[in-house]
Every structure is written in C-alpha cells, then in structure tokens.
C-alpha atoms as a PDB file:
ATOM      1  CA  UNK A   1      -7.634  25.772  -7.251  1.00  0.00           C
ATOM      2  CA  UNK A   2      -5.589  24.953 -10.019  1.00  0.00           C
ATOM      3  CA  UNK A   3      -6.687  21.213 -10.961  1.00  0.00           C
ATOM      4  CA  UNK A   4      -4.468  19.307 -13.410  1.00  0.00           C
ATOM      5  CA  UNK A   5      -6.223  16.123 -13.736  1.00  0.00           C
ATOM      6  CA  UNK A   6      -8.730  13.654 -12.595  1.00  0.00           C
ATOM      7  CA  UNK A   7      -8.722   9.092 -12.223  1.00  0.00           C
ATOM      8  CA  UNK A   8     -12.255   7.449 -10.657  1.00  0.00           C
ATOM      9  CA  UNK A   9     -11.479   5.279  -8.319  1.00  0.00           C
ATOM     10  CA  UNK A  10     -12.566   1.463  -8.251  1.00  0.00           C
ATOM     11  CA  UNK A  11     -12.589  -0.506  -5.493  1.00  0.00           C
ATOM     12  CA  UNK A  12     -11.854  -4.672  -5.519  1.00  0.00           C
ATOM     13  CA  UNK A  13     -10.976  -7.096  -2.820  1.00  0.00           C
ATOM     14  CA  UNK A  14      -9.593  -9.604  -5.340  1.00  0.00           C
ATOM     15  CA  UNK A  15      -6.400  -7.567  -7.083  1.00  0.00           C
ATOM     16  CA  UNK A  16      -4.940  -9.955  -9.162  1.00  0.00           C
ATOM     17  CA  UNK A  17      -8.576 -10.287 -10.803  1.00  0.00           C
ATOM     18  CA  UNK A  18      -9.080  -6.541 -10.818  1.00  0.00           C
ATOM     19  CA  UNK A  19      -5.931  -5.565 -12.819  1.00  0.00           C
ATOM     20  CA  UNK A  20      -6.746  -8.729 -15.355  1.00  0.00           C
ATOM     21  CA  UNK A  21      -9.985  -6.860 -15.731  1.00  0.00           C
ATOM     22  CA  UNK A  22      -8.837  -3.292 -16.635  1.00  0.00           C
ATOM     23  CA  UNK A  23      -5.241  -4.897 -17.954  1.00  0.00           C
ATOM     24  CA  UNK A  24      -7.843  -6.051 -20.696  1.00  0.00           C
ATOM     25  CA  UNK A  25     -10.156  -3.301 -21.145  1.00  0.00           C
ATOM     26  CA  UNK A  26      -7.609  -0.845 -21.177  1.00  0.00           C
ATOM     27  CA  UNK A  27      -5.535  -3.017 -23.175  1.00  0.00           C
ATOM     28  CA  UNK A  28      -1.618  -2.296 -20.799  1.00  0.00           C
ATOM     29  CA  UNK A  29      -1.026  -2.933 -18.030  1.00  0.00           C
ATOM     30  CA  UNK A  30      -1.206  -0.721 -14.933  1.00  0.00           C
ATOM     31  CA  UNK A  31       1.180   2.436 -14.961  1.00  0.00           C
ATOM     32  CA  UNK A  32       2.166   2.525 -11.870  1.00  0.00           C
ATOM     33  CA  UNK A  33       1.485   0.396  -8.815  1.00  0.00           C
ATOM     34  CA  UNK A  34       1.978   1.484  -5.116  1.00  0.00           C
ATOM     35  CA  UNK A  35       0.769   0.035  -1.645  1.00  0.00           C
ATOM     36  CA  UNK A  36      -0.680   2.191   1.172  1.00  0.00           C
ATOM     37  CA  UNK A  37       1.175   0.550   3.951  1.00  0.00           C
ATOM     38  CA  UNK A  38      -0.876   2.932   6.836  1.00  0.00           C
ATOM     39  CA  UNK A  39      -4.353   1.348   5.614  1.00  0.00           C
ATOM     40  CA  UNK A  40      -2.981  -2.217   3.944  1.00  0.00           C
ATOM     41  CA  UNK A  41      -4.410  -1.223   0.730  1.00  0.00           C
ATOM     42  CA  UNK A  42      -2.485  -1.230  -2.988  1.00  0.00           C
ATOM     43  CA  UNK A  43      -3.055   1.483  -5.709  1.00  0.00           C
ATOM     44  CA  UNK A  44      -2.853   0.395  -9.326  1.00  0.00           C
ATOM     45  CA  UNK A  45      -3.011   3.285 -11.819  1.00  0.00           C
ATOM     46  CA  UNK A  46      -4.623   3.083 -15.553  1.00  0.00           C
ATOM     47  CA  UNK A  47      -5.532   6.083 -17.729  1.00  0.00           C
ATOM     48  CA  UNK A  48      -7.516   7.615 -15.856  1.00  0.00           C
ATOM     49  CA  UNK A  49      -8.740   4.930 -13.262  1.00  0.00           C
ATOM     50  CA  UNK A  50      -7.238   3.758 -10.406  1.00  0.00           C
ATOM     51  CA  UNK A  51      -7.740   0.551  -8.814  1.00  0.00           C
ATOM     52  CA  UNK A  52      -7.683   0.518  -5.002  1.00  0.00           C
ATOM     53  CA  UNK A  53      -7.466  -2.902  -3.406  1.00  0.00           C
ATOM     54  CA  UNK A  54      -7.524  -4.575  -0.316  1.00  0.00           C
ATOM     55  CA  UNK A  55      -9.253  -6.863   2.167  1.00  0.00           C
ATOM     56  CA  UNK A  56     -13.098  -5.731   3.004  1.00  0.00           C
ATOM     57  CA  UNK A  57     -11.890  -4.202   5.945  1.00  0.00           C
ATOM     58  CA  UNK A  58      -9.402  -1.998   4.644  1.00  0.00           C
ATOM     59  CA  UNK A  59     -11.806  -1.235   2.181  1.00  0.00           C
ATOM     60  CA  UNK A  60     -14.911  -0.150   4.414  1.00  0.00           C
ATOM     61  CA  UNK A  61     -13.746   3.263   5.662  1.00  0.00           C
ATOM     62  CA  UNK A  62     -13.436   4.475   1.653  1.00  0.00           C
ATOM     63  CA  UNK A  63     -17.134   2.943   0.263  1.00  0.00           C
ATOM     64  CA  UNK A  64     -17.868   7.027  -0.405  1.00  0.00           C
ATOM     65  CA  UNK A  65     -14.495   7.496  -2.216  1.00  0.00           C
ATOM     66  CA  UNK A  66     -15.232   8.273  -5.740  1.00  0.00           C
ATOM     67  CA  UNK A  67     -12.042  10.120  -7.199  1.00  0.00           C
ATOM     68  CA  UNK A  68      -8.653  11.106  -7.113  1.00  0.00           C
ATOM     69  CA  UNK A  69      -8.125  15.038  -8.410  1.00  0.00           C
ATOM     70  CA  UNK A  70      -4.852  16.337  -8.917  1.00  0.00           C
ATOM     71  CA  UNK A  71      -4.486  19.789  -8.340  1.00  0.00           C
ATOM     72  CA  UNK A  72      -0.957  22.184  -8.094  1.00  0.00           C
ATOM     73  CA  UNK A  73      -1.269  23.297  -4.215  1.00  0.00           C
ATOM     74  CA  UNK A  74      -2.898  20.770  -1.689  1.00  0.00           C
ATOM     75  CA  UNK A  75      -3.024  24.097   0.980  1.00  0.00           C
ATOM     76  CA  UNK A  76      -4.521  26.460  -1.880  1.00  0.00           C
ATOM     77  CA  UNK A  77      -6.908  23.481  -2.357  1.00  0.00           C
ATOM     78  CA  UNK A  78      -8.129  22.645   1.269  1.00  0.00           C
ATOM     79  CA  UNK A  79      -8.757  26.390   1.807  1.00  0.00           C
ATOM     80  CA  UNK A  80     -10.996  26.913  -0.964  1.00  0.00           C
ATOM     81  CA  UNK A  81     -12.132  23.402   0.011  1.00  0.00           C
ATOM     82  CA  UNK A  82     -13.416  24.833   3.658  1.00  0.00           C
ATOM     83  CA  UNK A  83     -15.030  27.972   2.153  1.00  0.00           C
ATOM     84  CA  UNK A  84     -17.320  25.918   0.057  1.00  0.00           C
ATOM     85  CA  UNK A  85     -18.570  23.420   2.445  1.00  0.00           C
ATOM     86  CA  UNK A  86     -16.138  20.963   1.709  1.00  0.00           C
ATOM     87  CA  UNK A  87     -15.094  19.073   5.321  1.00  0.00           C
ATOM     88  CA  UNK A  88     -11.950  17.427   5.657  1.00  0.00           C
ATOM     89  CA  UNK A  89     -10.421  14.267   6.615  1.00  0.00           C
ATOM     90  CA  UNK A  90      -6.779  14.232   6.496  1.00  0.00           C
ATOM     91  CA  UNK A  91      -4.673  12.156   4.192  1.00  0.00           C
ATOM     92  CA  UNK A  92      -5.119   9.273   2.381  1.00  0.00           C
ATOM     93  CA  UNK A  93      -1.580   7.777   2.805  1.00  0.00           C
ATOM     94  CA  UNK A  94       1.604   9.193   2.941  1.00  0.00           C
ATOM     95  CA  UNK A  95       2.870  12.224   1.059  1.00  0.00           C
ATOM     96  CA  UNK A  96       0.635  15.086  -0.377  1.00  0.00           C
ATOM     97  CA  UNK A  97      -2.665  13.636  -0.431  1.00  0.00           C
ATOM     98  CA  UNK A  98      -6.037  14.803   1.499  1.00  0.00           C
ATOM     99  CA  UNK A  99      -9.390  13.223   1.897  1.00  0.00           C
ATOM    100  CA  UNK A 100     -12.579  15.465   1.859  1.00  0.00           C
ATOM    101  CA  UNK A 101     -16.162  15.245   1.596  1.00  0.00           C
ATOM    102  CA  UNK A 102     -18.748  17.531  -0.167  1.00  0.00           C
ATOM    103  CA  UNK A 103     -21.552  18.727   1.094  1.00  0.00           C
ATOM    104  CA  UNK A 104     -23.651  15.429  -0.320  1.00  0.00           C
ATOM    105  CA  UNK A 105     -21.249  13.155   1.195  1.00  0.00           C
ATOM    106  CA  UNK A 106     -19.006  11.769  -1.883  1.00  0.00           C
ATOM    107  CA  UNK A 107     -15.199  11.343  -0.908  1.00  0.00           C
ATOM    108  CA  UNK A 108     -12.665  12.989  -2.948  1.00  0.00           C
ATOM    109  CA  UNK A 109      -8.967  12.606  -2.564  1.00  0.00           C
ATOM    110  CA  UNK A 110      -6.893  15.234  -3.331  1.00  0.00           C
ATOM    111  CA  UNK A 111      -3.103  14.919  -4.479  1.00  0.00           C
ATOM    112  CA  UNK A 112      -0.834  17.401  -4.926  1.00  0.00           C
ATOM    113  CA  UNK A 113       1.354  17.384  -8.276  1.00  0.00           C
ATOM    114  CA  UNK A 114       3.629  19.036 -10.639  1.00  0.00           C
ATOM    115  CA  UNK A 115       2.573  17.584 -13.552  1.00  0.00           C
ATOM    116  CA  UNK A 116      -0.702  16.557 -15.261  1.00  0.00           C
ATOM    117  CA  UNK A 117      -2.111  13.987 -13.159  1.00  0.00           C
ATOM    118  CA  UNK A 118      -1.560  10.218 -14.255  1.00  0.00           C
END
C-alpha cells in the first residue's frame, strides 16, 4: 500500500459555523469544497482536516469515521486491506473512494490519488 497522505475527519451539522471555525483556526479558507449528493452530505477540505457536514441523519451512518487516507491504488489497497482484518464497506461517494473498518471498529475512508493527498 503505497499511502500518500492523510486529513481527520470532523463531523458538524451546522456548516456555515463549522468552516467559520477552522476558516479561523487555520487561518484560509477551505481548499476545496464538494457535496456528496448519494448521502446529502458536503466535504470541505483544510490542511489536513476535512469537514464533513450534513443533517444528523446523514451524519449517523459515519459516527466511526475517523480519516480520510490517500493512497496510489484503491484495489492494491482493499487487498492488503482484507488480508489484515480490515472489512469493507464500499464507497463513500462517487469516484475512487472505499469505506473500511479495522479490526477495533474505527472507519477509514480510502481515496485513490495521483498526487499527495490534500
């Protein structure tokens, strides 16, 4: 597994309050921004933390989700995944992403990229 980068992963039903918060503490505001139309959730990236936003609802099925870890091959990355006790759960949205769990039960999401992360 060839990982290129790493973001924690808040979570915030209030967005516009959210990105005020880390607009300030991080001093810029958000780097990119991006919704998750399948789950009605919205993705604002900082250095190295990404805000993920929504109504309570939305938000429930991702309480465990703890990171986003950007690695060069998503199918290199769910095999060696599987072999270590990892399970899977499929995508997080659209495009080259994949939800798994370790062993103690903390969600990862996986994303597949050319460059360095965020």
């Amino acid at each position: 597994m060839n990982v290129l980068g790493s973001a924690a992963i808040v979570r915030s039903t209030d967005r516009d309050a959210a990105l005020r918060r880390y607009e300030a503490l991080f001093g810029v505001p958000p780097l990119h921004e991006f919704p998750i139309v399948d789950r009605e959730l919205n993705v604002a990236v900082f250095p190295g933390l990404s805000v993920l936003s929504g109504e309570p609802s939305a938000l429930a099925p991702l309480t465990d989700l703890r990171a986003t870890i950007f690695v060069g091959s998503l199918r290199e990355t769910e095999g060696e995944l599987r072999q270590t006790g990892w399970a899977t759960e499929g995508p997080l949205g659209a495009g080259a992403s994949l939800l798994a769990r370790d062993p103690d039960g903390n969600l990862i999401e996986f994303v597949e990229t050319t460059g360095g992360g965020q």
